[in-house]
PDB file of N, CA and C in Angstrom:
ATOM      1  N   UNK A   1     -12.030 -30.786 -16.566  1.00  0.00           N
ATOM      2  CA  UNK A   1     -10.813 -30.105 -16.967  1.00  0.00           C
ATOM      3  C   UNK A   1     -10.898 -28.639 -16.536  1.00  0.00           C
ATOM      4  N   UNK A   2      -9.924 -28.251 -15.727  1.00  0.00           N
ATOM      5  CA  UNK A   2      -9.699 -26.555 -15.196  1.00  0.00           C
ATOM      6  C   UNK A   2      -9.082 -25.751 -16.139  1.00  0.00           C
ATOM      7  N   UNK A   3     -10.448 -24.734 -16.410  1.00  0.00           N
ATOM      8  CA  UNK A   3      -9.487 -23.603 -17.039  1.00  0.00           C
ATOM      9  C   UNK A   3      -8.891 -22.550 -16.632  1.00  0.00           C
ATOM     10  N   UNK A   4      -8.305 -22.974 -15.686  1.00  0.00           N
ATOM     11  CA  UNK A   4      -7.487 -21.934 -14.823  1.00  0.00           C
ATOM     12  C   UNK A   4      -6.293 -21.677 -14.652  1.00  0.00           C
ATOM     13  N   UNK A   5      -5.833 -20.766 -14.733  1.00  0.00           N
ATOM     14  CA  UNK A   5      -3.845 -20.829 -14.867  1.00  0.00           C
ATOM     15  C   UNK A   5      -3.506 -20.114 -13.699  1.00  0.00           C
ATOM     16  N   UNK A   6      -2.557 -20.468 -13.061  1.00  0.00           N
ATOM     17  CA  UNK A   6      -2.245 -19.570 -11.977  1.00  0.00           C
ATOM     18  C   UNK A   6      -0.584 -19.184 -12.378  1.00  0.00           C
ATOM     19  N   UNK A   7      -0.533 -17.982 -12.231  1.00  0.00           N
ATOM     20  CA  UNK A   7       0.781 -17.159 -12.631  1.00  0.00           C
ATOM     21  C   UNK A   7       1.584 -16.244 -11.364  1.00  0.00           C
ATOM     22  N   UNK A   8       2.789 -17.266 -11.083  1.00  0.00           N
ATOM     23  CA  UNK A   8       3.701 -15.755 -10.108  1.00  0.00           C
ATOM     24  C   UNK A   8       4.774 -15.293 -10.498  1.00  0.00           C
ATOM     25  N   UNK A   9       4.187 -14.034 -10.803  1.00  0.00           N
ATOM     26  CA  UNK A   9       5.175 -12.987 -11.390  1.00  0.00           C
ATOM     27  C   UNK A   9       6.107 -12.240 -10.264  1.00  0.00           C
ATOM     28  N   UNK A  10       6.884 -12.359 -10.166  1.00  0.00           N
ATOM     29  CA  UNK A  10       7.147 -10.975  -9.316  1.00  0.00           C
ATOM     30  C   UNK A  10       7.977  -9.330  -9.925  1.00  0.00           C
ATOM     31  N   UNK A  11       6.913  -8.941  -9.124  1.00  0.00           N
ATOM     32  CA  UNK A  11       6.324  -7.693  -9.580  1.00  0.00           C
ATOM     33  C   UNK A  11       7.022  -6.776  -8.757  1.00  0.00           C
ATOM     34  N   UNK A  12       7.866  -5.339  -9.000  1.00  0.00           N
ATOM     35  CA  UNK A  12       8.547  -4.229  -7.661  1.00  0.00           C
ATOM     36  C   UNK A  12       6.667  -3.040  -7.596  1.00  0.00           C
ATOM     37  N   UNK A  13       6.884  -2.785  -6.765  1.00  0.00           N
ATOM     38  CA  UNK A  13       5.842  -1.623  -5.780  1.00  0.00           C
ATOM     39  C   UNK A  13       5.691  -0.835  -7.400  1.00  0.00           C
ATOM     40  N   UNK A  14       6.520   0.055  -8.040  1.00  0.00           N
ATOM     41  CA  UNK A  14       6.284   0.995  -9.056  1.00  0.00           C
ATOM     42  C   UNK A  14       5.896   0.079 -10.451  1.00  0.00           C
ATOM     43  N   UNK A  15       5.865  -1.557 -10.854  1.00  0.00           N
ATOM     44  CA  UNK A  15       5.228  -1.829 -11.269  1.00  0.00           C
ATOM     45  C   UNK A  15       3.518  -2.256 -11.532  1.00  0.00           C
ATOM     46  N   UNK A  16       3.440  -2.641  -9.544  1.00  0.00           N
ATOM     47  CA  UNK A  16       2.052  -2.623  -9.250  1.00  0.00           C
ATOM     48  C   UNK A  16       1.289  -1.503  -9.374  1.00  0.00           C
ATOM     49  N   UNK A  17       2.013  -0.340  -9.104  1.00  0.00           N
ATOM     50  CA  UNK A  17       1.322   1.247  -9.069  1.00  0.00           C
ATOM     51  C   UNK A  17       1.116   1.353 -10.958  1.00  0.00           C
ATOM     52  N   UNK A  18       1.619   0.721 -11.440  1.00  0.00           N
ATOM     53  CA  UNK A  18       1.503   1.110 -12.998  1.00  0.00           C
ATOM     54  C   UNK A  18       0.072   0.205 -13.314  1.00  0.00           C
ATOM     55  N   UNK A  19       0.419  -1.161 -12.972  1.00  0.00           N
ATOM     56  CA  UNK A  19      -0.775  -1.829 -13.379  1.00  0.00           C
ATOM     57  C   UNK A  19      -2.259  -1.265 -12.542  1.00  0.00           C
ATOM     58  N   UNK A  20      -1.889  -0.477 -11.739  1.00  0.00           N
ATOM     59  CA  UNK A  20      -2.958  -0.304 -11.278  1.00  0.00           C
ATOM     60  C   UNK A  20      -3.611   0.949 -11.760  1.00  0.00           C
ATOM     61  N   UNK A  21      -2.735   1.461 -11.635  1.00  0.00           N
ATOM     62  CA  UNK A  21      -3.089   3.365 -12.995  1.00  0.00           C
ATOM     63  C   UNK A  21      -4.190   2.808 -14.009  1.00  0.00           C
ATOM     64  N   UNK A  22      -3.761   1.740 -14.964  1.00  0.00           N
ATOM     65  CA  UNK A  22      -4.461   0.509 -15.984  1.00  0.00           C
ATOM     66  C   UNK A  22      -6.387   0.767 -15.544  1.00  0.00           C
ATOM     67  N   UNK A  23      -6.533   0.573 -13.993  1.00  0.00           N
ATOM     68  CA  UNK A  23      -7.599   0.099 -13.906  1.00  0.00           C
ATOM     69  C   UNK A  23      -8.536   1.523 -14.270  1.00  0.00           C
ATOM     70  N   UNK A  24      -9.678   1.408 -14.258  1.00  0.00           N
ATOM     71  CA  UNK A  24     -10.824   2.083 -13.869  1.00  0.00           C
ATOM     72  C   UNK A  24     -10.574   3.218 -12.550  1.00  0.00           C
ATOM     73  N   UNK A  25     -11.011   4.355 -12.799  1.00  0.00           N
ATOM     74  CA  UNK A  25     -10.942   5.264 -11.355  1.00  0.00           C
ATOM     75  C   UNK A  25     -11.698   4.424 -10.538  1.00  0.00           C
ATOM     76  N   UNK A  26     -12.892   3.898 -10.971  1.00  0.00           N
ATOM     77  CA  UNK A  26     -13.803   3.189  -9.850  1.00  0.00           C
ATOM     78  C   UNK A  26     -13.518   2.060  -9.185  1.00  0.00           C
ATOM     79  N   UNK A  27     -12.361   1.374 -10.104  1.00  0.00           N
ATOM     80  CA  UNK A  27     -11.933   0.176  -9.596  1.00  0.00           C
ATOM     81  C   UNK A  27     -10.741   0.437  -8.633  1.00  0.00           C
ATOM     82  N   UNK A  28      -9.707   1.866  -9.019  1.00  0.00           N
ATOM     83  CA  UNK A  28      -8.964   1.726  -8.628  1.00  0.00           C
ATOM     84  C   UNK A  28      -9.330   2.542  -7.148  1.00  0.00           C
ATOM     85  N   UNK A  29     -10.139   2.939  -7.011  1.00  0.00           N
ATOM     86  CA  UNK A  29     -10.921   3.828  -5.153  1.00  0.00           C
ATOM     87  C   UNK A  29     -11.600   2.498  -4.395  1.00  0.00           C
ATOM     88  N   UNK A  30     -12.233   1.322  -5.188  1.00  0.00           N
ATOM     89  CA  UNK A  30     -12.475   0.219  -4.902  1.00  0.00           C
ATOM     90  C   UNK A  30     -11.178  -0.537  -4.055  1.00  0.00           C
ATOM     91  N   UNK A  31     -10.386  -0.606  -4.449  1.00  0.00           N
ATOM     92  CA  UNK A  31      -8.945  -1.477  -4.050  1.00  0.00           C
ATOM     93  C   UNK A  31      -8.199  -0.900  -3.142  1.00  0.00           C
ATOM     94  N   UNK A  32      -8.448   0.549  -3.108  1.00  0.00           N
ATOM     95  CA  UNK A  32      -7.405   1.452  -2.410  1.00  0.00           C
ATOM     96  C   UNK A  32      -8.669   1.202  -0.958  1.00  0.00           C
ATOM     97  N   UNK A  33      -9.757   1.250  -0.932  1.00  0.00           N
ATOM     98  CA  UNK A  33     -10.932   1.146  -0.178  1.00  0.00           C
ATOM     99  C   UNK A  33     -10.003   0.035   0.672  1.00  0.00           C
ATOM    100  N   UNK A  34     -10.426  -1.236  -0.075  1.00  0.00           N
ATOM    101  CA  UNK A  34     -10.453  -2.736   0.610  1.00  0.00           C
ATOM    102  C   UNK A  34      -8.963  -2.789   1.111  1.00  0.00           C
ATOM    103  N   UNK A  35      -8.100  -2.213   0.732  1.00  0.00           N
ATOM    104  CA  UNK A  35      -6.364  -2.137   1.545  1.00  0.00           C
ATOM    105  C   UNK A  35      -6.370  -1.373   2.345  1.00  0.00           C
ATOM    106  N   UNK A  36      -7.176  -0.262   2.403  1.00  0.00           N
ATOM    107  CA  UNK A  36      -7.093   0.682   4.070  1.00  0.00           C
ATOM    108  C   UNK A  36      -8.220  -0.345   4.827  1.00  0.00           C
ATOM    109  N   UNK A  37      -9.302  -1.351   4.703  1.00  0.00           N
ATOM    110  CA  UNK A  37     -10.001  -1.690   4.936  1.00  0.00           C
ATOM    111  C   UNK A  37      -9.485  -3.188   6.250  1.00  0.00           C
ATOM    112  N   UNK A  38      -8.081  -3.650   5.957  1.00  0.00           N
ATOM    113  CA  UNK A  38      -7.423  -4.993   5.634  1.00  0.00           C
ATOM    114  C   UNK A  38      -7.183  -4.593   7.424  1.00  0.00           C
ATOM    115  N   UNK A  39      -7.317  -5.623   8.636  1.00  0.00           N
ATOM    116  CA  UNK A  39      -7.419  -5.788   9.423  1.00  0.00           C
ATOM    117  C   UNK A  39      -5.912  -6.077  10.657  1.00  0.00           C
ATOM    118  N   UNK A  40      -5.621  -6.959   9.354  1.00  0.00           N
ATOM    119  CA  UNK A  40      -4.360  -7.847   9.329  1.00  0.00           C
ATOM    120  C   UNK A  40      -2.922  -7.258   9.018  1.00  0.00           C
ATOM    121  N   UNK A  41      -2.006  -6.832   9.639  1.00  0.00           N
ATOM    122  CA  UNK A  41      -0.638  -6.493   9.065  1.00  0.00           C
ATOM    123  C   UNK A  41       0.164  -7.429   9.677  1.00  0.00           C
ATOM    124  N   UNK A  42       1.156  -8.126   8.660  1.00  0.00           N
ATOM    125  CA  UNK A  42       2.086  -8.752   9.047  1.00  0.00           C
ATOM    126  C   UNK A  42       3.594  -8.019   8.990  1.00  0.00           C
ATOM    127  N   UNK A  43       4.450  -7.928   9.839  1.00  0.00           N
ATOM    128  CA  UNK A  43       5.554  -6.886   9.730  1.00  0.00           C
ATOM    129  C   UNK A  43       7.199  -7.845   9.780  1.00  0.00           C
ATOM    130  N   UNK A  44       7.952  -7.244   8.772  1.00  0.00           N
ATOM    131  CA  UNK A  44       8.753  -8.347   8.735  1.00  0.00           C
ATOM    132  C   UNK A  44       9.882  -7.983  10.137  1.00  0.00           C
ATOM    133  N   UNK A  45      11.043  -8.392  10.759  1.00  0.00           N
ATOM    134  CA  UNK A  45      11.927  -7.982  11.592  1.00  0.00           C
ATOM    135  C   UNK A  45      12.423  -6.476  11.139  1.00  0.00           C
ATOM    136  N   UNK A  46      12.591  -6.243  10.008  1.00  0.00           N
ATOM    137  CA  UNK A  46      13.224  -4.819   9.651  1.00  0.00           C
ATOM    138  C   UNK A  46      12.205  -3.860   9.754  1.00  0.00           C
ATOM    139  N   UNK A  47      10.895  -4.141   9.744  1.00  0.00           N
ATOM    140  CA  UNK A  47       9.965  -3.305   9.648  1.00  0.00           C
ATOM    141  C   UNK A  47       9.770  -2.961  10.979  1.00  0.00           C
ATOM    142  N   UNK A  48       9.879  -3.446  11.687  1.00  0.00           N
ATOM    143  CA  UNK A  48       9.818  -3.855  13.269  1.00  0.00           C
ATOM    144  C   UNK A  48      11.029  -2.552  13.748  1.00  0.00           C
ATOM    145  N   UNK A  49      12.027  -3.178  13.302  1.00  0.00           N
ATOM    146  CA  UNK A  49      13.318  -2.367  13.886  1.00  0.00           C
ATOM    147  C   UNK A  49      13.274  -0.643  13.406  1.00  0.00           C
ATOM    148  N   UNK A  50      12.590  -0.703  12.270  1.00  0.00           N
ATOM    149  CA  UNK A  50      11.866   0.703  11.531  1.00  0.00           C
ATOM    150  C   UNK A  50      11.277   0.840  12.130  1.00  0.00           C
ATOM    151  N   UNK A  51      10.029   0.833  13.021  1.00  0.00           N
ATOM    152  CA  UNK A  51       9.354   1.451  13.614  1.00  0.00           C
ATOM    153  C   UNK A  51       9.592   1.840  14.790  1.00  0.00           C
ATOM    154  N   UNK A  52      10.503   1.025  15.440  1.00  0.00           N
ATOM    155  CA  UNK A  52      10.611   1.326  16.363  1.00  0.00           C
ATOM    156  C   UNK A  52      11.974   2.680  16.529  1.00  0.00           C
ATOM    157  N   UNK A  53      12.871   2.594  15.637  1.00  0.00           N
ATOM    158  CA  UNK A  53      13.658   3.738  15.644  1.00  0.00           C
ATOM    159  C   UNK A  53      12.711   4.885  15.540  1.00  0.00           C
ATOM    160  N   UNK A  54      11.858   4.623  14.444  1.00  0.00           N
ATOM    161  CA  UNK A  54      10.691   6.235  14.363  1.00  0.00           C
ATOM    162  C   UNK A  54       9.914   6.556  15.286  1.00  0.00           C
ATOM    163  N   UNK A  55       9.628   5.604  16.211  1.00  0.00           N
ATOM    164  CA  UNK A  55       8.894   5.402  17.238  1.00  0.00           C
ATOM    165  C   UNK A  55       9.875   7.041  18.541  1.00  0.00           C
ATOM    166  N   UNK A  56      11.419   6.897  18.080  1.00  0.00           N
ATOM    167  CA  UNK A  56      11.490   7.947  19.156  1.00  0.00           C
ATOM    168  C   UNK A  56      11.671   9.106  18.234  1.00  0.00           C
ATOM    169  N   UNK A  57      11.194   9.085  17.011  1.00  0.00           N
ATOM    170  CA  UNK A  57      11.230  10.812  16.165  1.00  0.00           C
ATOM    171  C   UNK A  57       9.694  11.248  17.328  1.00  0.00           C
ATOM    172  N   UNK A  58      10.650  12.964  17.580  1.00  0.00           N
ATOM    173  CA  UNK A  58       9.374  13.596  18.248  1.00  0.00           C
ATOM    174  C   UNK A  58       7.890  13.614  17.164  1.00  0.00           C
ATOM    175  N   UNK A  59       7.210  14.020  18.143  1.00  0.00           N
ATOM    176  CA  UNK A  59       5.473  14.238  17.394  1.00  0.00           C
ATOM    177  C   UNK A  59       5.500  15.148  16.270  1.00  0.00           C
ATOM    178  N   UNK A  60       5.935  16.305  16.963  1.00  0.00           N
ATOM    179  CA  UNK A  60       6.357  17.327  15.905  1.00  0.00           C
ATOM    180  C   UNK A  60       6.689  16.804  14.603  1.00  0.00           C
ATOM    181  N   UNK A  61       7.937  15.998  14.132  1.00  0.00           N
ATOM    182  CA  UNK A  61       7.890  15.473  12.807  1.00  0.00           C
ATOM    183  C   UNK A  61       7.600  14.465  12.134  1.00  0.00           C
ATOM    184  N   UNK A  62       6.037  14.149  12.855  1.00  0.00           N
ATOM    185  CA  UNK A  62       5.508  12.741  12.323  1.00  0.00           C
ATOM    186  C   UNK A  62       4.041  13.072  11.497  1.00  0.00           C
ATOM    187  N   UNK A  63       3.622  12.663  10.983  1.00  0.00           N
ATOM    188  CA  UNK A  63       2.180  12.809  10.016  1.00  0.00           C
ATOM    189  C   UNK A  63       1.164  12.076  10.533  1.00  0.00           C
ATOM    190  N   UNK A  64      -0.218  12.436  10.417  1.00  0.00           N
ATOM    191  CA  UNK A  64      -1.074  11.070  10.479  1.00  0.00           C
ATOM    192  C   UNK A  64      -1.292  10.433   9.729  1.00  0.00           C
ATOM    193  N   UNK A  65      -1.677   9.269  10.022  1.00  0.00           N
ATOM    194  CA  UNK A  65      -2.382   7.965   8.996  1.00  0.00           C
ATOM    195  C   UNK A  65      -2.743   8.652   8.082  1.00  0.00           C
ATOM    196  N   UNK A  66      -3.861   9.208   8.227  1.00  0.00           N
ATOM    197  CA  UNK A  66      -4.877   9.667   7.478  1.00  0.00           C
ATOM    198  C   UNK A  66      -4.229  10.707   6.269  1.00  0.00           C
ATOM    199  N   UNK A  67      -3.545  11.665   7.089  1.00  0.00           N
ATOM    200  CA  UNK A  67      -2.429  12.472   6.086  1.00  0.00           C
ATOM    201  C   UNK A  67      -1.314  11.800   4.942  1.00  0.00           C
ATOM    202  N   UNK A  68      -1.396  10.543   5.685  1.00  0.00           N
ATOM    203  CA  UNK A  68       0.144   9.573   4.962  1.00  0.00           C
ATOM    204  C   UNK A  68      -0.941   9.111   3.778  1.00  0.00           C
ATOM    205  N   UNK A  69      -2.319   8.578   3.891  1.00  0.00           N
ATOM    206  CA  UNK A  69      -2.882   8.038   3.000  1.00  0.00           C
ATOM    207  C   UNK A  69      -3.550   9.182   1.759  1.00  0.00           C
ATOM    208  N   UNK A  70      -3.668  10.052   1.925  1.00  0.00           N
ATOM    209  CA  UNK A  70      -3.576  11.614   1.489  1.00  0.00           C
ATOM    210  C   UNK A  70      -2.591  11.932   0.143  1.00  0.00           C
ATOM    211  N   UNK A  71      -1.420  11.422   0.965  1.00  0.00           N
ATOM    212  CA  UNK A  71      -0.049  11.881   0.401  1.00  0.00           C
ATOM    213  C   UNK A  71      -0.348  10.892  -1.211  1.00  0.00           C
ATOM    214  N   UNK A  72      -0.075   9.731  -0.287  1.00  0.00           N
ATOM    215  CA  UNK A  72       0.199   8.315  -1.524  1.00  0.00           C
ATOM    216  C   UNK A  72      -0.895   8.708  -2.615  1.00  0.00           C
ATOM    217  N   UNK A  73      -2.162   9.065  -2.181  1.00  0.00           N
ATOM    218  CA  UNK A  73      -3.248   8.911  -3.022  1.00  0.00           C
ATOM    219  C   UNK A  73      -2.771  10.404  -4.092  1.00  0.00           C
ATOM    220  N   UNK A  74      -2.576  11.430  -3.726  1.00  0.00           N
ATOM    221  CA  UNK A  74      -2.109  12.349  -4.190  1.00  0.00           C
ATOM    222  C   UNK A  74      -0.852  12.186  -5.153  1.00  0.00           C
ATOM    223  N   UNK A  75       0.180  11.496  -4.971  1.00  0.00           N
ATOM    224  CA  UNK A  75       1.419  11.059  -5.174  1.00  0.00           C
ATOM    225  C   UNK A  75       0.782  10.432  -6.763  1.00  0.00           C
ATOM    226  N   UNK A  76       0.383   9.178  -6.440  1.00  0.00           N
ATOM    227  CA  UNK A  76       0.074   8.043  -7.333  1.00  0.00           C
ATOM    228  C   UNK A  76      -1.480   8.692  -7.953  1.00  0.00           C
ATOM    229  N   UNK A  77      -2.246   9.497  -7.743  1.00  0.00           N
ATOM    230  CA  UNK A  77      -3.121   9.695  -9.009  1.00  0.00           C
ATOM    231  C   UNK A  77      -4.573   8.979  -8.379  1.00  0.00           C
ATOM    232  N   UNK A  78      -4.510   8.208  -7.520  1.00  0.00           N
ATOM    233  CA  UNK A  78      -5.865   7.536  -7.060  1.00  0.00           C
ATOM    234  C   UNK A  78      -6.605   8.430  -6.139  1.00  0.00           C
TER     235      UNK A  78
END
């Protein structure tokens, strides 16, 4: 007999950022780690059509990665 439950909630972006506030600082630099870590991006058609419009914003008003991940972490507390 499995004691296992599997649950799908769906959840918006500012609820996940809440449950995640919840965790541990250590857990939550842990997770933020293994998602900059993630190899794999899947992009839906709109995301596609988003990038590519930003794709012709000059250099001048674009950020780096590294700066964008900066921001969020700053933003959200992690």
């Amino acid at each position: 007999m499995s004691t296992t439950a599997h649950l799908n909630i769906p959840l918006s972006f500012n609820q996940i950022i809440d449950l995640i506030k919840q965790l541990p600082k250590t857990q939550q630099k842990k997770l933020v780690s293994l998602i900059q870590d993630q190899d794999e991006f899947v992009l839906s058609t709109s995301q596609i059509a988003l990038l590519d419009k930003r794709s012709k914003t000059p250099v001048e008003n674009c950020i780096s990665a590294n700066e964008s991940v900066k921001l969020l972490k700053k933003k959200y507390d992690l």
